[in-house]
PDB file of N, CA and C in Angstrom:
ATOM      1  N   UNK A   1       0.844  -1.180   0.000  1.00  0.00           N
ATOM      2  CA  UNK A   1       0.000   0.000   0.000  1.00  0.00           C
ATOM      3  C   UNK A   1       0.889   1.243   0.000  1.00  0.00           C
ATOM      4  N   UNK A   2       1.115   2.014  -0.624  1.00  0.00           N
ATOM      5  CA  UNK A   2       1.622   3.182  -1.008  1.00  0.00           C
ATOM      6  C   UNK A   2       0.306   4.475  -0.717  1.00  0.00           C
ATOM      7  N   UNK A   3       1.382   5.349   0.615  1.00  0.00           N
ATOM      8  CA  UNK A   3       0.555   6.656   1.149  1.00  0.00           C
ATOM      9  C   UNK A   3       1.282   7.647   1.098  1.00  0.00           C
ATOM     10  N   UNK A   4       0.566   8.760   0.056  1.00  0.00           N
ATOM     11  CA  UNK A   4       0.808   9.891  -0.466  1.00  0.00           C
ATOM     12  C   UNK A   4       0.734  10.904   0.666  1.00  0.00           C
ATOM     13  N   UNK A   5       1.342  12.018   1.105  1.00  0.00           N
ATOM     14  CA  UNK A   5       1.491  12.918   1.794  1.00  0.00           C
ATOM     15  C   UNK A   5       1.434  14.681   1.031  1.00  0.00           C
ATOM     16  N   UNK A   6       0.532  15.377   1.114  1.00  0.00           N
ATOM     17  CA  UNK A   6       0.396  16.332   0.494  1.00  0.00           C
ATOM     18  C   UNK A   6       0.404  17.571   1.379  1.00  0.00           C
ATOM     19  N   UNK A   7       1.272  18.516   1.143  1.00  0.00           N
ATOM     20  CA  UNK A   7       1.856  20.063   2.151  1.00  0.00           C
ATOM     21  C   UNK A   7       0.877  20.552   1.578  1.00  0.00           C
ATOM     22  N   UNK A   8       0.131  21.519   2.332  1.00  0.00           N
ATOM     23  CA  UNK A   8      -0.686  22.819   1.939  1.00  0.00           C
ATOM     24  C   UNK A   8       0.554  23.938   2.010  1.00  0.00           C
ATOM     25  N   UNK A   9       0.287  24.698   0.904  1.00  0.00           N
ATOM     26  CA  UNK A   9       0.974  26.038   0.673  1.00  0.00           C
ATOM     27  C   UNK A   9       1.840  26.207   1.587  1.00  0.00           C
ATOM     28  N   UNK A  10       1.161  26.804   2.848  1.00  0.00           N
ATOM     29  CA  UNK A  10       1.907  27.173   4.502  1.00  0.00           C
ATOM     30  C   UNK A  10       2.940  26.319   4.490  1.00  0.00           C
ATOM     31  N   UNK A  11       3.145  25.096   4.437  1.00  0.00           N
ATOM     32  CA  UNK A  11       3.988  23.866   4.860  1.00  0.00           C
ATOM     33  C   UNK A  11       4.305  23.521   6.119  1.00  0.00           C
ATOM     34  N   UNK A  12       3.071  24.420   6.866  1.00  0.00           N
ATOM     35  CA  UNK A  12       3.222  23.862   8.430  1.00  0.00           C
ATOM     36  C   UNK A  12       2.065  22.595   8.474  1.00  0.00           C
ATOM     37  N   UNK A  13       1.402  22.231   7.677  1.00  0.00           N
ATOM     38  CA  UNK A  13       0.087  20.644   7.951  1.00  0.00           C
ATOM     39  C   UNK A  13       0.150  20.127   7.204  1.00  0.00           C
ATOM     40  N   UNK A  14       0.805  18.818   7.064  1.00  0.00           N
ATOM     41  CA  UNK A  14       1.057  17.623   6.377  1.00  0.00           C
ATOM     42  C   UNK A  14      -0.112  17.162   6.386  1.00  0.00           C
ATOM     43  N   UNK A  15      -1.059  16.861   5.135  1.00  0.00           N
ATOM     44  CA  UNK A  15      -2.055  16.246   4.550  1.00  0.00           C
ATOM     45  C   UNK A  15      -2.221  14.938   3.685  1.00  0.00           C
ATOM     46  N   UNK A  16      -2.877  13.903   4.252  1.00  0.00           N
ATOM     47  CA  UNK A  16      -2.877  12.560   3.466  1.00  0.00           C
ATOM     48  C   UNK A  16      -3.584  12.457   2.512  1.00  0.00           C
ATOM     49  N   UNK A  17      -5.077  13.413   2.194  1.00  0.00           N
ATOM     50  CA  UNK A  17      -5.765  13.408   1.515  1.00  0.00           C
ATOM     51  C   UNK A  17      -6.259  14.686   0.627  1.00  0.00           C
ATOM     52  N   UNK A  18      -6.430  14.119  -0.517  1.00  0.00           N
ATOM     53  CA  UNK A  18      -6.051  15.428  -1.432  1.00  0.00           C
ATOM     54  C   UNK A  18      -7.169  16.225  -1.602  1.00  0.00           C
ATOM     55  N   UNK A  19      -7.885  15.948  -1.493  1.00  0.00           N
ATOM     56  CA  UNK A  19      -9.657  16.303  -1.327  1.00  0.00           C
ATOM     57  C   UNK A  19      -9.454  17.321  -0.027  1.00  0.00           C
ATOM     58  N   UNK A  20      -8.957  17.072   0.834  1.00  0.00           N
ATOM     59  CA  UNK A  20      -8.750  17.906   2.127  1.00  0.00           C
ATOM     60  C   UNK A  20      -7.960  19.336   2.203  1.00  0.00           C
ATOM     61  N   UNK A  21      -6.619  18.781   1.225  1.00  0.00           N
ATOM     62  CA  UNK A  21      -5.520  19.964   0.856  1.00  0.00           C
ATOM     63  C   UNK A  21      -6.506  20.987  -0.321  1.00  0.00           C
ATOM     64  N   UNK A  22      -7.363  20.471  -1.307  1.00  0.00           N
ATOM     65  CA  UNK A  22      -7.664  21.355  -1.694  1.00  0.00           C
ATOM     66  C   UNK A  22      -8.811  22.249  -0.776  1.00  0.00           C
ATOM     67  N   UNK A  23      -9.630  22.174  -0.313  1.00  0.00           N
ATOM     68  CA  UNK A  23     -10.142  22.593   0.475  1.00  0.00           C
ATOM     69  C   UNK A  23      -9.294  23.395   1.509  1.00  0.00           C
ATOM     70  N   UNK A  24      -8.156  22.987   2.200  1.00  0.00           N
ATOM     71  CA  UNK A  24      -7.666  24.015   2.755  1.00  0.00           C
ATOM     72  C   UNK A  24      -6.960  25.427   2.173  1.00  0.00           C
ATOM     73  N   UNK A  25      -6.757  25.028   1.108  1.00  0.00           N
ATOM     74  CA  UNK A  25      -5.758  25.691   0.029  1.00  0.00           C
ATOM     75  C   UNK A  25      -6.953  26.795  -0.619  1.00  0.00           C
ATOM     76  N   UNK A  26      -8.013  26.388  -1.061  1.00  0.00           N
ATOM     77  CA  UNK A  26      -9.345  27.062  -1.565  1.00  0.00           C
ATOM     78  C   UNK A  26      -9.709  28.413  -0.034  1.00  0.00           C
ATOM     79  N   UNK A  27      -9.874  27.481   1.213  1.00  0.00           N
ATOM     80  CA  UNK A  27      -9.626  28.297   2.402  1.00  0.00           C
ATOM     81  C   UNK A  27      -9.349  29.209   2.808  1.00  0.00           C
ATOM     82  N   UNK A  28      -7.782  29.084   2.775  1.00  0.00           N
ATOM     83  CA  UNK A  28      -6.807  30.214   2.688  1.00  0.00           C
ATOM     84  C   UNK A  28      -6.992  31.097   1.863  1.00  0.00           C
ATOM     85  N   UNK A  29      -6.844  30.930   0.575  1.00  0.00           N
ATOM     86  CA  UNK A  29      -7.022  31.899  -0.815  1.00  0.00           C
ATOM     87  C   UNK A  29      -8.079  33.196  -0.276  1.00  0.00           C
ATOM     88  N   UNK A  30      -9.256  32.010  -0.282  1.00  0.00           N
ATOM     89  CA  UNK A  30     -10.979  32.359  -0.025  1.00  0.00           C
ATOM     90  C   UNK A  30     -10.673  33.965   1.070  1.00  0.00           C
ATOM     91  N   UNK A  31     -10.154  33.392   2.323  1.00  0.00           N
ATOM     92  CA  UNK A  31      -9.718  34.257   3.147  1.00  0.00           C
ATOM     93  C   UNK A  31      -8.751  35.442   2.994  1.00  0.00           C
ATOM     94  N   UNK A  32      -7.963  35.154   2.217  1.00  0.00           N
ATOM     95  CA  UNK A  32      -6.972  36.270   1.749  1.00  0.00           C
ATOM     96  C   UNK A  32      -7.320  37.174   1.053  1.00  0.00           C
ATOM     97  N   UNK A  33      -7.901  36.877  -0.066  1.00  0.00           N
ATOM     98  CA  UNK A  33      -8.744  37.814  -0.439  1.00  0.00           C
ATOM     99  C   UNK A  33      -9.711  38.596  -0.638  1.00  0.00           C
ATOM    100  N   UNK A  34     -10.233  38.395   0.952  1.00  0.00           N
ATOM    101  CA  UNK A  34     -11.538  38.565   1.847  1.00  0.00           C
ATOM    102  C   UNK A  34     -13.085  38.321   1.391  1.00  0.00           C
ATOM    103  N   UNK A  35     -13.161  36.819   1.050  1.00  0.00           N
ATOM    104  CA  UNK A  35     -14.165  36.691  -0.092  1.00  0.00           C
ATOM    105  C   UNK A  35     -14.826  36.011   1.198  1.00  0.00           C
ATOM    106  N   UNK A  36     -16.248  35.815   1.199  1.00  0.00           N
ATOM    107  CA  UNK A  36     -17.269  35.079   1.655  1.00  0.00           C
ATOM    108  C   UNK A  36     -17.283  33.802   1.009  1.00  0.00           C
ATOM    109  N   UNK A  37     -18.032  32.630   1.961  1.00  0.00           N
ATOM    110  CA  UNK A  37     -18.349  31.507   1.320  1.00  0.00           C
ATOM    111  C   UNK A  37     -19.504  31.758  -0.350  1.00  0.00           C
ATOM    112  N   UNK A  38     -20.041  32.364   0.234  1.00  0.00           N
ATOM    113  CA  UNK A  38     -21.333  32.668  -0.535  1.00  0.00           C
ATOM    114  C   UNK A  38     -21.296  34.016  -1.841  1.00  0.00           C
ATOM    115  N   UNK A  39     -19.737  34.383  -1.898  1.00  0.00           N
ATOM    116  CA  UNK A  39     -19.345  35.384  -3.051  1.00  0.00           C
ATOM    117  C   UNK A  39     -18.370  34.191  -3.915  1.00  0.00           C
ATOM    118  N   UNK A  40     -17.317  34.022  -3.177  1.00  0.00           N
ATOM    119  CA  UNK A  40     -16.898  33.010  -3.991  1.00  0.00           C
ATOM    120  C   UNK A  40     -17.704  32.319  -4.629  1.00  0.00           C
ATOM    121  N   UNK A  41     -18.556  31.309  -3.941  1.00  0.00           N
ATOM    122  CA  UNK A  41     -19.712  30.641  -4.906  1.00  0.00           C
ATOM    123  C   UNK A  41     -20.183  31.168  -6.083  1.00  0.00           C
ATOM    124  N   UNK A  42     -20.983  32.464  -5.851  1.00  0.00           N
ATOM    125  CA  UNK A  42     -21.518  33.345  -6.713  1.00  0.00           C
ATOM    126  C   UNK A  42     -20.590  33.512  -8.121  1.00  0.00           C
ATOM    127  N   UNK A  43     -18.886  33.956  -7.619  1.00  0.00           N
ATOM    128  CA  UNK A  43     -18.297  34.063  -8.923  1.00  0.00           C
ATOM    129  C   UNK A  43     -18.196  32.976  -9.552  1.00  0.00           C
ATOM    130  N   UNK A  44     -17.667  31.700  -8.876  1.00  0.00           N
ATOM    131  CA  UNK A  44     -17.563  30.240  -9.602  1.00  0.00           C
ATOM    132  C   UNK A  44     -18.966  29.628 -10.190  1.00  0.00           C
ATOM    133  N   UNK A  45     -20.209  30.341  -9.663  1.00  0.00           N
ATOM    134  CA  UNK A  45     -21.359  29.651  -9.954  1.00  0.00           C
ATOM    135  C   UNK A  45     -21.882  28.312  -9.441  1.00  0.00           C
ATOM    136  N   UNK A  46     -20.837  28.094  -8.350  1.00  0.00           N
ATOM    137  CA  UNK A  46     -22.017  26.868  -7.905  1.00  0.00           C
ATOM    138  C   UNK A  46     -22.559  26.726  -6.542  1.00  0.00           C
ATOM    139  N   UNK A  47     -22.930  25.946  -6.304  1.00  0.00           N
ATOM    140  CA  UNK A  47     -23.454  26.206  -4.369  1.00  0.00           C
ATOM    141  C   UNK A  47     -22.370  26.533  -3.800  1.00  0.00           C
ATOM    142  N   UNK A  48     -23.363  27.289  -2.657  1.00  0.00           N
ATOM    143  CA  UNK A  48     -22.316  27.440  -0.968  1.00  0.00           C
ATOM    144  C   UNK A  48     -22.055  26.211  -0.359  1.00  0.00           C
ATOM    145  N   UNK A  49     -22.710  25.204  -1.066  1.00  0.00           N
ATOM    146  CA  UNK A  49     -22.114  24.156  -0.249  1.00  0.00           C
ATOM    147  C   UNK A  49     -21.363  23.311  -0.232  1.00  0.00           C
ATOM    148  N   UNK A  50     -20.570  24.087  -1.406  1.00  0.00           N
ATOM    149  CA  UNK A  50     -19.341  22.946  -1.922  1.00  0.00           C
ATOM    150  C   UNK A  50     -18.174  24.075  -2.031  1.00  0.00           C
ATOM    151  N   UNK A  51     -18.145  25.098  -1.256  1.00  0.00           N
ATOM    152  CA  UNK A  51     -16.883  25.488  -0.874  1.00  0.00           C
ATOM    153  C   UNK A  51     -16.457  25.851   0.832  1.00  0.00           C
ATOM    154  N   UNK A  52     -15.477  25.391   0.963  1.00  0.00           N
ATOM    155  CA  UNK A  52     -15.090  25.457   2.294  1.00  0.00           C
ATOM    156  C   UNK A  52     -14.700  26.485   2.759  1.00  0.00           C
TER     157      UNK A  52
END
């Protein structure tokens, strides 16, 4: 069994799952550039409930 290890940006939280890193990575961004769950959505066009 071979387990992949994936750094978010920061490189302070070692991540096993990649589904997770993007979400944190989307996160951060989201936050940096002082966007809401529910603006981001709006520009990408899809639900609030598929961004973290």
């Amino acid at each position: 069994m071979v387990v992949y290890a994936y750094y978010c940006f920061t490189g302070k939280q070692k991540m096993t799952n990649l589904k997770q890193l993007l979400a944190f990575n989307l996160k951060h961004y989201r936050l940096k550039l002082g966007l809401t769950q529910a603006k981001l959505a709006e520009k990408a066009e899809v639900s609030t409930q598929y961004m973290p």
